[in-house]
Protein backbone atom coordinates (compact mmCIF):
# COMPACT_ATOMS: atom_id res chain seq x y z
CA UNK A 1 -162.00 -138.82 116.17
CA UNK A 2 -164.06 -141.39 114.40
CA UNK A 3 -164.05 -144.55 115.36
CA UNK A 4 -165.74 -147.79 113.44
CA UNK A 5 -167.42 -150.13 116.00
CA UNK A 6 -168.46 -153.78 114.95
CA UNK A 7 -171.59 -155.07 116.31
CA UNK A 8 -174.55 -157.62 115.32
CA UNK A 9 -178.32 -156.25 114.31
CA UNK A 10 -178.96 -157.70 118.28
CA UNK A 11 -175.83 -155.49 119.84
CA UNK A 12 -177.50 -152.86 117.62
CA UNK A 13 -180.57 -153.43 118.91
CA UNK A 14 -179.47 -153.66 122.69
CA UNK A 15 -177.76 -150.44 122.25
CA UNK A 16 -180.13 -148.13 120.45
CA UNK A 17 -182.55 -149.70 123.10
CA UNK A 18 -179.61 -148.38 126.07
CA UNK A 19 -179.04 -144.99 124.01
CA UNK A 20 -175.44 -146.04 124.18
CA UNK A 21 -172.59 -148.28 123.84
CA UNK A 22 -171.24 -149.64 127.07
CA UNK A 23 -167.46 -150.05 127.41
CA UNK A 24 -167.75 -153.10 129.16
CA UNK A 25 -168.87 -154.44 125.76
CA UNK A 26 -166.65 -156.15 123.64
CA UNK A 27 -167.88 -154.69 120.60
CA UNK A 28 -166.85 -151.24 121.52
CA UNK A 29 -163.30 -152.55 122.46
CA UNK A 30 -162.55 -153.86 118.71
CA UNK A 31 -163.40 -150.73 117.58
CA UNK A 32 -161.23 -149.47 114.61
CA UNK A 33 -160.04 -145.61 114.10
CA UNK A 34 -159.00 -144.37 110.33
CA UNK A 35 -154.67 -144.14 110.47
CA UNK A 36 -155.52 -140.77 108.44
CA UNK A 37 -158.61 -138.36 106.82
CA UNK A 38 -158.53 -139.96 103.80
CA UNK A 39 -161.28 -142.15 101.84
CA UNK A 40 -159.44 -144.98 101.42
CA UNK A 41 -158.14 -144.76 105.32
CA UNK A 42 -161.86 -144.67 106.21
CA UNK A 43 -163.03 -147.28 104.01
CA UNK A 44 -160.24 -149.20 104.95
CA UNK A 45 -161.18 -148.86 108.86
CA UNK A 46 -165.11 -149.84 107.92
CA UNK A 47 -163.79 -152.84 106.41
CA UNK A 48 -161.92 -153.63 109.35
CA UNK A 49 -164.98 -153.47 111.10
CA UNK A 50 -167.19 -155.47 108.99
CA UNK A 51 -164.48 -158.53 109.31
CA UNK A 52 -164.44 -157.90 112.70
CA UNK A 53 -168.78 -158.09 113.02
CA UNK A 54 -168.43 -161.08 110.87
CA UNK A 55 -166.42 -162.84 113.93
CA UNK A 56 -168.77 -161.58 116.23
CA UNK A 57 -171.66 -163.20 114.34
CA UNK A 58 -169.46 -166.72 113.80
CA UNK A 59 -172.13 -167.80 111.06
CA UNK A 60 -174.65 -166.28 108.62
CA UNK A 61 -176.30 -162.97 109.66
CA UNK A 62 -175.82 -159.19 108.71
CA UNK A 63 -172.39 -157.58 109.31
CA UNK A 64 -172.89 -153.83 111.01
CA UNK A 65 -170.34 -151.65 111.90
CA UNK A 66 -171.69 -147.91 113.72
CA UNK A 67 -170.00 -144.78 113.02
CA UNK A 68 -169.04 -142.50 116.14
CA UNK A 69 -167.75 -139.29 116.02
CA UNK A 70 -166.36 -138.21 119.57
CA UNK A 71 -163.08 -137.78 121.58
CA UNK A 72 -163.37 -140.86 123.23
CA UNK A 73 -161.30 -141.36 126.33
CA UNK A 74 -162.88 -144.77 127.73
CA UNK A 75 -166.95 -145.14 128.84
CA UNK A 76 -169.76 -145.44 127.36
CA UNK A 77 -170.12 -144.29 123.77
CA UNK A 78 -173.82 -142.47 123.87
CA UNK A 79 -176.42 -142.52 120.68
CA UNK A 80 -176.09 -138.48 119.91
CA UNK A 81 -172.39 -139.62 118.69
CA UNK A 82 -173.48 -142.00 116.67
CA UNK A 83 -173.17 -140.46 113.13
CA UNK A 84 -174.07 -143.76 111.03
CA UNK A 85 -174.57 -147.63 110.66
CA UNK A 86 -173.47 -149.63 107.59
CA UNK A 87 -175.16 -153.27 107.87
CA UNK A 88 -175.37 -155.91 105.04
CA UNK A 89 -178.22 -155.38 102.96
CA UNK A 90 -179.69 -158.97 104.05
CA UNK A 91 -178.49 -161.86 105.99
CA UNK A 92 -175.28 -163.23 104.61
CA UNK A 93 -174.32 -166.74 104.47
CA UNK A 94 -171.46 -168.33 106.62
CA UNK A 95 -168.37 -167.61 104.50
CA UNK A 96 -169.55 -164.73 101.96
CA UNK A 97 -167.28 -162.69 100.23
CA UNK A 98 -165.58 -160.56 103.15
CA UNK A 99 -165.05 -157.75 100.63
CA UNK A 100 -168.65 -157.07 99.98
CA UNK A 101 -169.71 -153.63 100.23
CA UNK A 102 -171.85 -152.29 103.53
CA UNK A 103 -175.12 -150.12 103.00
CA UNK A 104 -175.08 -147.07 104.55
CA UNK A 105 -177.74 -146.04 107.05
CA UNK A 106 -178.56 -142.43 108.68
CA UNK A 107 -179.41 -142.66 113.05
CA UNK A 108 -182.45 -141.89 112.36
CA UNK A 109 -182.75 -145.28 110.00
CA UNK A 110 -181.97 -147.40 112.92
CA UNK A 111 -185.49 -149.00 113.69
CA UNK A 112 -186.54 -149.50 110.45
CA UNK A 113 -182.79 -151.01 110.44
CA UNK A 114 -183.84 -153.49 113.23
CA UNK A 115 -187.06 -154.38 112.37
């Protein structure tokens, strides 16, 4: 199963820091799961995501959204699942365009990602 989990660059950072994401965090419980295999059922589940980061953030900052790949059955989601993070390029704005594309980011990106 993969599921698309909103979070901020801080969540991101407090989890990569953990090697995991808790299930008593919220983030993990908005997380968003493709209804099917295909592209557009993916992208549309990232997208989902990013909206749902942008509520998270309630103001400017970077959207991210980490990809998991695991049969997930409740606890904590650890880092070796973790396939990818899309984050915003740079900080957005309060209000920018919701539909703006995500840049993609390999596991092994993440501290250059947070730094």
């Amino acid at each position: 199963m993969r599921l698309y989990v909103p979070a901020t660059i801080d969540l991101l950072g407090t989890w990569h820091a953990a090697g995991e994401v808790p299930v008593e965090d919220p983030g993990l419980l908005g997380a968003f799961q493709a209804p099917d295999d295909t592209e557009e059922g993916e992208y549309s589940a990232l997208m989902s995501a990013a909206d749902a980061s942008a509520e998270l953030l309630a103001g400017p900052g970077r959207r991210v959204v980490i990809v998991v790949e695991a049969a997930w059955s409740g606890g904590a989601v650890r880092a070796r699942d973790w396939r990818a993070v899309h984050a915003d390029l740079a900080e957005r704005p309060a209000g920018a365009d919701p539909d703006e594309d995500l840049g993609w980011f390999g596991t092994q990106e993440i501290p250059d990602l947070l730094r």
